[in-house]
N, C-alpha and C. Protein backbone atom coordinates (compact mmCIF):
# COMPACT_ATOMS: atom_id res chain seq x y z
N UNK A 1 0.82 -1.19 0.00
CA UNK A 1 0.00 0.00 0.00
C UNK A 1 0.86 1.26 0.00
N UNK A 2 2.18 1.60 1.05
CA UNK A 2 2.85 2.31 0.97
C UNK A 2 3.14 2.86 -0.70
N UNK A 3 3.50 1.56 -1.29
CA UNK A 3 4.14 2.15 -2.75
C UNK A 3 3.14 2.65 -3.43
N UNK A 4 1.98 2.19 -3.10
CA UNK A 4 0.87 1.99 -4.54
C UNK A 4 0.93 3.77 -4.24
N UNK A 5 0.82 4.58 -2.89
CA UNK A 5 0.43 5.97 -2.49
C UNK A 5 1.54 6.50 -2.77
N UNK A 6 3.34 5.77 -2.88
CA UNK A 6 4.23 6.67 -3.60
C UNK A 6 3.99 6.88 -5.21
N UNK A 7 3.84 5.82 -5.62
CA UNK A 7 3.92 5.87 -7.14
C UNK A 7 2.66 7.20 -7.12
N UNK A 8 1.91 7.35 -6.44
CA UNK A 8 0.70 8.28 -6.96
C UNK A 8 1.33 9.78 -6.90
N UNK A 9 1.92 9.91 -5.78
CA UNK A 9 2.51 11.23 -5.57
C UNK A 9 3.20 11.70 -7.03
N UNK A 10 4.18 10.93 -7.34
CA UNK A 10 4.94 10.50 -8.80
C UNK A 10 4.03 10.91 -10.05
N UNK A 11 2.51 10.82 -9.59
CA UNK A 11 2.14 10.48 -10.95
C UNK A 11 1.25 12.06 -11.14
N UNK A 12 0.88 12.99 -10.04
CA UNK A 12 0.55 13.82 -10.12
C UNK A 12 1.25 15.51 -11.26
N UNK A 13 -0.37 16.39 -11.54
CA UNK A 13 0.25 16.41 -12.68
C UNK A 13 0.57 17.93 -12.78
N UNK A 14 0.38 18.92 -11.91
CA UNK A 14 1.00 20.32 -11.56
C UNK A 14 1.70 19.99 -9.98
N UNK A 15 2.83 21.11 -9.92
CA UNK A 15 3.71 21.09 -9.05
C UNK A 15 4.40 22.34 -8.70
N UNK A 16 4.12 22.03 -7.34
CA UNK A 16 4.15 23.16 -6.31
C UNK A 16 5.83 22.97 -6.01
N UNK A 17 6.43 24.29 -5.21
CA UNK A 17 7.60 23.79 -4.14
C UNK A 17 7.35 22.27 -3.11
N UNK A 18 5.96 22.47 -2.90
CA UNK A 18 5.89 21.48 -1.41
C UNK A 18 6.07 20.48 -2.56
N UNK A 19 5.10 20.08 -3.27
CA UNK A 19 5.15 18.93 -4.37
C UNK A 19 6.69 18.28 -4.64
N UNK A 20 7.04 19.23 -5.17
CA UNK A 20 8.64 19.06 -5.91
C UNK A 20 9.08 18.08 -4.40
N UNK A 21 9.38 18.52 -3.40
CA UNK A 21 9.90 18.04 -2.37
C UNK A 21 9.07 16.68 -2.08
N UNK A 22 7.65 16.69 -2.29
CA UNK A 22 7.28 15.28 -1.79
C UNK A 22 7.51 14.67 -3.03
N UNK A 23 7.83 14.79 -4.50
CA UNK A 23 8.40 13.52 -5.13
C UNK A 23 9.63 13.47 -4.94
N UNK A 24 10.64 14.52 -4.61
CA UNK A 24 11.97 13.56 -4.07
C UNK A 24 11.70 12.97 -3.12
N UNK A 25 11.15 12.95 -1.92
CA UNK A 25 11.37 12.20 -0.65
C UNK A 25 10.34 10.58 -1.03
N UNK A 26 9.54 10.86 -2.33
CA UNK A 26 8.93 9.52 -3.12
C UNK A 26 9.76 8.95 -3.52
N UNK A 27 10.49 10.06 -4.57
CA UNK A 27 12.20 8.61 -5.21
C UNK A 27 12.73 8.62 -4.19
N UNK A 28 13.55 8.84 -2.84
CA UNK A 28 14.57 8.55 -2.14
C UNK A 28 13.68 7.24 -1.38
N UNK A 29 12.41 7.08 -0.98
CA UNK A 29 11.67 6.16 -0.78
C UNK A 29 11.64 5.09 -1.13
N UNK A 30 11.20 4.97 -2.60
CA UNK A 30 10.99 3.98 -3.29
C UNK A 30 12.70 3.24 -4.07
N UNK A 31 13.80 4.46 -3.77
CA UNK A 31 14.95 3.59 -4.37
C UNK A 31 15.16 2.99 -3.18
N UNK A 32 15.01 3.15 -1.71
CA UNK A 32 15.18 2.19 -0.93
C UNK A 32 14.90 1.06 -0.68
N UNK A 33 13.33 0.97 -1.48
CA UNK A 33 12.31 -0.56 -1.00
C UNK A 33 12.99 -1.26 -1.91
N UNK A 34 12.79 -2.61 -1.14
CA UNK A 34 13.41 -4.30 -1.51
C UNK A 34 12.41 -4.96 -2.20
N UNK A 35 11.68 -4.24 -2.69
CA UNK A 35 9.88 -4.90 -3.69
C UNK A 35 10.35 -5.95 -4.47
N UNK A 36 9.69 -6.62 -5.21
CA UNK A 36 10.08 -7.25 -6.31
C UNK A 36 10.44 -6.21 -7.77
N UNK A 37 10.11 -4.92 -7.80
CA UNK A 37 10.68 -4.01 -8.80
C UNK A 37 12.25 -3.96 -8.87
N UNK A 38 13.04 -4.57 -7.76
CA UNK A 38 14.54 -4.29 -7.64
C UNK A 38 15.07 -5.76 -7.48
N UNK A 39 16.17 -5.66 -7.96
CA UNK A 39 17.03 -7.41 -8.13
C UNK A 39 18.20 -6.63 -6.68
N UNK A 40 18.46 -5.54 -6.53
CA UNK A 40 19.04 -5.54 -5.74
C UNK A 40 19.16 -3.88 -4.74
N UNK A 41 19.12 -4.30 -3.60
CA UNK A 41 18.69 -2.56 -3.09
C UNK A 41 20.01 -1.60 -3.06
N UNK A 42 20.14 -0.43 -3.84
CA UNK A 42 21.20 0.63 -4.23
C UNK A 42 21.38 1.09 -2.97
N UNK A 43 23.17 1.32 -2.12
CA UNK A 43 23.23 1.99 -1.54
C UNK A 43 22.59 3.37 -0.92
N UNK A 44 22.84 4.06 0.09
CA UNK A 44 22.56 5.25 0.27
C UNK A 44 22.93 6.48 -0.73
N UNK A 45 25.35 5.92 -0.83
CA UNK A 45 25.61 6.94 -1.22
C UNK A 45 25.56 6.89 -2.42
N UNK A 46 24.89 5.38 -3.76
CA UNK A 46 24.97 5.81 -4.79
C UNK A 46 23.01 6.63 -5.08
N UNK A 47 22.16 6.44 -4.26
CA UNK A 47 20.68 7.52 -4.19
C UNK A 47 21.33 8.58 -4.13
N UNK A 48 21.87 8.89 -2.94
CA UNK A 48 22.08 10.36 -2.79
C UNK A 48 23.35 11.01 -3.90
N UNK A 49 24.17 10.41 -4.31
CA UNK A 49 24.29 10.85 -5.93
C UNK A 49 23.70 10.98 -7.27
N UNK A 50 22.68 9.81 -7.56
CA UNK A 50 21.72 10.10 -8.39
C UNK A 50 21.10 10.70 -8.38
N UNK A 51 20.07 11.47 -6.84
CA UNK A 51 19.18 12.31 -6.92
C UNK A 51 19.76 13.78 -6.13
N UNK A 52 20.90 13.87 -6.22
CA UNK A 52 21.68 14.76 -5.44
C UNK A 52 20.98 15.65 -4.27
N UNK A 53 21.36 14.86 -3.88
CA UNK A 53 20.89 15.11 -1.95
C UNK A 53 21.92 14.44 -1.15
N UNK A 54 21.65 15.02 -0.08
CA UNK A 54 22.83 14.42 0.86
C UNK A 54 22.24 13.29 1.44
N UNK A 55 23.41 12.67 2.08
CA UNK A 55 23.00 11.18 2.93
C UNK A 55 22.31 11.45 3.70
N UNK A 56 22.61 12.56 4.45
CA UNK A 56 21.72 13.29 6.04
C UNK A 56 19.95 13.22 5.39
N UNK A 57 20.19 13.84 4.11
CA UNK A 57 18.53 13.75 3.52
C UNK A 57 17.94 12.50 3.63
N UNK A 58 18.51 11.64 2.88
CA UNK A 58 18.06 10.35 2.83
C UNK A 58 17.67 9.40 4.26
N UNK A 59 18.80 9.47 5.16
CA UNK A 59 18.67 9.19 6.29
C UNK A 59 17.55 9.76 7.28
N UNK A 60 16.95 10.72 6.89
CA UNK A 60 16.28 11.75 7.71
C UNK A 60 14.76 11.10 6.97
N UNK A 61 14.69 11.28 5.85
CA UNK A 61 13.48 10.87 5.42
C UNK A 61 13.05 9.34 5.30
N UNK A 62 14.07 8.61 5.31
CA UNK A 62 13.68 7.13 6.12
C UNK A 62 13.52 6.96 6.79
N UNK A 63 14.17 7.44 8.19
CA UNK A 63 13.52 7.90 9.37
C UNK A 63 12.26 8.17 9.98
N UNK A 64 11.85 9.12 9.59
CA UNK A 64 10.58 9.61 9.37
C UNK A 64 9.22 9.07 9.01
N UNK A 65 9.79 7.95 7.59
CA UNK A 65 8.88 7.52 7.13
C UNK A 65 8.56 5.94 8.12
N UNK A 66 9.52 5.22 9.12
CA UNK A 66 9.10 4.31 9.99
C UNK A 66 8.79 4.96 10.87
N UNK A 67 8.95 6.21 11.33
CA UNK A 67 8.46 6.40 12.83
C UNK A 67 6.63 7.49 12.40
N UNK A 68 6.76 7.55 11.34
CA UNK A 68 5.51 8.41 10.89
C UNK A 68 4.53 7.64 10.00
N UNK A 69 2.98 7.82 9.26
CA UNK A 69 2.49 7.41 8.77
C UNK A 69 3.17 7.76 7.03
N UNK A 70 2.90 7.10 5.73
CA UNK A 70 3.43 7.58 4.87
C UNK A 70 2.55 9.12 4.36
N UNK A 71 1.48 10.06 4.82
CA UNK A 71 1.41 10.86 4.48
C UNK A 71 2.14 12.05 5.04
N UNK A 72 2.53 11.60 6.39
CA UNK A 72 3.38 12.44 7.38
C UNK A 72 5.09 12.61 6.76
N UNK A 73 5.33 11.47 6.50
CA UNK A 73 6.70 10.68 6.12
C UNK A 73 7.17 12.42 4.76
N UNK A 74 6.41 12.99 4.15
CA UNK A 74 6.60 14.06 3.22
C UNK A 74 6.92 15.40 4.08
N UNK A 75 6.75 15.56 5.39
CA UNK A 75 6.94 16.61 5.57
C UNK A 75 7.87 17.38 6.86
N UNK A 76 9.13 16.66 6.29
CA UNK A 76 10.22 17.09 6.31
C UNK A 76 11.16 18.18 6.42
């Protein structure tokens, strides 16, 4: 369920500042999950080079997203 509500964020179709920020914290999300979409889960530091953000980002918003619900998990 988590993903099915990231991919949606993803799929929305004007974009705000807040927006912009909840689909990165969607890709830094979803490059983390171990789903069957991935043969293997990508480090931290090669995410936070692809989507250039820092580790602290990434770390912070995974964080967040186990100790929060995933609509909370965006607002960062």
């Amino acid at each position: 369920m988590a993903r099915k509500n990231l991919l949606m964020v993803l799929n929305t179709e004007s974009f705000s500042d807040l927006q912009d920020q909840n689909i990165l914290y969607a890709l830094i999300l979803l490059a983390c999950d171990e789903g069957p979409y991935q043969q293997k889960r990508p480090i931290n530091e090669t995410i936070a080079r692809v989507l250039q953000v820092s580790m602290k980002t990434i770390d912070r918003v995974k964080k967040q997203f186990v100790e929060e619900p995933i609509g909370e998990a965006q607002d960062i």
